[in-house]
Protein backbone atom coordinates (compact mmCIF):
# COMPACT_ATOMS: atom_id res chain seq x y z
CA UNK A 1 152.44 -117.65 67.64
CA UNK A 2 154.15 -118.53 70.85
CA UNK A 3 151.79 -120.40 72.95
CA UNK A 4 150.82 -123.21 75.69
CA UNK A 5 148.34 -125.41 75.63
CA UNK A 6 146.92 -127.68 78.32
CA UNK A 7 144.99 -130.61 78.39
CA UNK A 8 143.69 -133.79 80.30
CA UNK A 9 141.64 -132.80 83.65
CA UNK A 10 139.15 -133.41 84.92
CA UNK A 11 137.15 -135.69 87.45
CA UNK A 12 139.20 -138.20 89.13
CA UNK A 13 138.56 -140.64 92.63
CA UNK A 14 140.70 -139.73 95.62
CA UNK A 15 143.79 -142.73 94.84
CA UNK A 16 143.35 -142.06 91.33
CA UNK A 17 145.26 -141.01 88.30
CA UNK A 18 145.34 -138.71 85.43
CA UNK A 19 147.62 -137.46 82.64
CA UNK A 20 148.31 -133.87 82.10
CA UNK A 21 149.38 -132.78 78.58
CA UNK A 22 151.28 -128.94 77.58
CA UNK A 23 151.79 -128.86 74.01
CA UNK A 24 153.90 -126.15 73.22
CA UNK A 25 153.64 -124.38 69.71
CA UNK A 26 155.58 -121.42 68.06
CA UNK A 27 158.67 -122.58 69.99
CA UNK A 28 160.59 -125.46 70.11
CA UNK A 29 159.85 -126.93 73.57
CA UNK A 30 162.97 -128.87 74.28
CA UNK A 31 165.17 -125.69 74.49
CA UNK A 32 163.28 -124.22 77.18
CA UNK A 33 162.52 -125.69 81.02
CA UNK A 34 158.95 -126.26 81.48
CA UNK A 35 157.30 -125.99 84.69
CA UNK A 36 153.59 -127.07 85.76
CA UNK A 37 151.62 -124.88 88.63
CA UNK A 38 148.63 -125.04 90.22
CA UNK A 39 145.95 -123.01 91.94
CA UNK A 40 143.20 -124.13 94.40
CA UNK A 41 140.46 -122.26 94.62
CA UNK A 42 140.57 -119.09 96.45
CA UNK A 43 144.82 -119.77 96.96
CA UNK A 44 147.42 -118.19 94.86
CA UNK A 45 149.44 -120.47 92.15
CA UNK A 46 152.24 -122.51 93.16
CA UNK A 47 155.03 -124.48 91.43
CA UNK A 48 155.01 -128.11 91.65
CA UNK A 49 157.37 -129.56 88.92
CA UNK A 50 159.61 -128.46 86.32
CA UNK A 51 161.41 -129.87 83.88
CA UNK A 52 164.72 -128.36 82.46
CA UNK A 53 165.56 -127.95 78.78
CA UNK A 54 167.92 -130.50 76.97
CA UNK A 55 171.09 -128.48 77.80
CA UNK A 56 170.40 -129.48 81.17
CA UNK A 57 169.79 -133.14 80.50
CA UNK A 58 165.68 -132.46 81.10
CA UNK A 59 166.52 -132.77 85.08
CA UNK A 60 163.04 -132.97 86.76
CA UNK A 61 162.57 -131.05 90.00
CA UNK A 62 159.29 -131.46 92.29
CA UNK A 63 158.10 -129.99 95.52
CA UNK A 64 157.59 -132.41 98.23
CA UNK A 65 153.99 -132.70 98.37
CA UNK A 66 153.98 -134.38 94.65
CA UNK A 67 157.43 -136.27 94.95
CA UNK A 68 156.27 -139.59 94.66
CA UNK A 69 153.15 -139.22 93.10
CA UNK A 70 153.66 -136.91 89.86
CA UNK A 71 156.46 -137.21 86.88
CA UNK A 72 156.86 -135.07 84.76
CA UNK A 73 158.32 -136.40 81.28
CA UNK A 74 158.77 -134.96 77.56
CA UNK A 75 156.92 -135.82 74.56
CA UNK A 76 160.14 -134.73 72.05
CA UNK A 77 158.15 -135.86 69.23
CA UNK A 78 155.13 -134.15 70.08
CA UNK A 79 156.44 -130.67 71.50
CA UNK A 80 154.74 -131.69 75.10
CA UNK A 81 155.24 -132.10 78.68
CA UNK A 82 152.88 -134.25 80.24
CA UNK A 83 152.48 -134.62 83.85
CA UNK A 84 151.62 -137.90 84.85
CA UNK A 85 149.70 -137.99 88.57
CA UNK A 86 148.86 -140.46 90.60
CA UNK A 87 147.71 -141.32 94.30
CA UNK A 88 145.42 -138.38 94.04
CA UNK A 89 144.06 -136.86 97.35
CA UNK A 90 141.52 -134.32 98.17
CA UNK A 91 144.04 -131.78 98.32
CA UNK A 92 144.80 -131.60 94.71
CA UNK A 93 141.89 -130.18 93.07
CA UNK A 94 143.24 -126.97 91.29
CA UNK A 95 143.66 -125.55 87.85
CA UNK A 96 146.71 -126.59 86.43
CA UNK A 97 149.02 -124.75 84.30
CA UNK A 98 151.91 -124.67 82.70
CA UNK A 99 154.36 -122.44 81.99
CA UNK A 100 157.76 -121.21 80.25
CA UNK A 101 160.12 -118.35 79.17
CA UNK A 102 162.03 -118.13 76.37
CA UNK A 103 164.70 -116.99 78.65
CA UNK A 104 165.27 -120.28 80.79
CA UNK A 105 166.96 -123.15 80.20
CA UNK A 106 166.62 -124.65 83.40
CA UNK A 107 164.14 -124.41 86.42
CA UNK A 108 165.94 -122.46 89.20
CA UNK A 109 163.67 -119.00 87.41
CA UNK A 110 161.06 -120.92 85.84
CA UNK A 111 159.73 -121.85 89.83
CA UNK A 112 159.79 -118.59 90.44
CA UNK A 113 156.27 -118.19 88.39
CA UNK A 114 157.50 -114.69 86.78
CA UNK A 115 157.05 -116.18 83.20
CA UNK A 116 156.02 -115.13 79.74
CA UNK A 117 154.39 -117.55 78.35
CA UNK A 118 151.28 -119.63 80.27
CA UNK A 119 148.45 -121.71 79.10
CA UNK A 120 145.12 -121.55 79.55
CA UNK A 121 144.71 -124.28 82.33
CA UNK A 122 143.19 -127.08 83.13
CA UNK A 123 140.77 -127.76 85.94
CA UNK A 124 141.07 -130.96 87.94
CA UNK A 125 139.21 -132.38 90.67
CA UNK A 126 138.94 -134.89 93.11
CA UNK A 127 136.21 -137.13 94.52
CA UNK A 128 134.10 -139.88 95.81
């Protein structure tokens, strides 16, 4: 069975950090780009990284608001993407989610959120 999974949120102090895990299962992870979303509450789901697949050299793309304060990276060993963020700030709290398609090798159509395969999400929040 094809599937995402997502762990690691949670509670975390505006500054602070936490580690996102997607293990991917069913597929091998590595030939496919990755991408992690988010969605406030009451807002619609946005990109905000993506890694591409080893025939693109696993380039990392983010959008501006996270540059800086997110990487994303590959677990080879352990099927994952984790997504490592830091500097947290009141504007973060979301579910999280990430996200592939057999179909892409690279990120340019996995930002485009029309994708197969998503996990279940993870809920993260931020405060005092």
């Amino acid at each position: 069975q094809v599937q995402l999974v997502e762990s690691g949120g949670g509670p975390a102090q505006p500054g602070g950090s936490l580690r996102l895990s997607c293990v991917a299962s069913g597929f091998a992870g590595d030939d496919h780009a990755v991408g992690w979303f988010r969605q406030p509450q009451g807002k619609e789901r946005d990109w905000i990284s993506c890694m591409g697949s080893k025939s693109v050299n696993y380039s990392p793309y983010y959008r501006d608001f996270v540059k800086g304060r997110f990487t994303i990276s590959r677990d080879k060993a352990e099927n994952k993407v984790i997504l490592e963020m830091s500097k947290l700030t009141p504007d973060d709290p979301a579910v999280y989610y990430c996200a592939t398609d057999l179909y892409y090798t690279d990120c340019a159509g996995v930002i485009t959120g029309l994708l197969d395969i998503w996990g279940q999400g993870t809920s993260v929040t931020v405060s005092d």
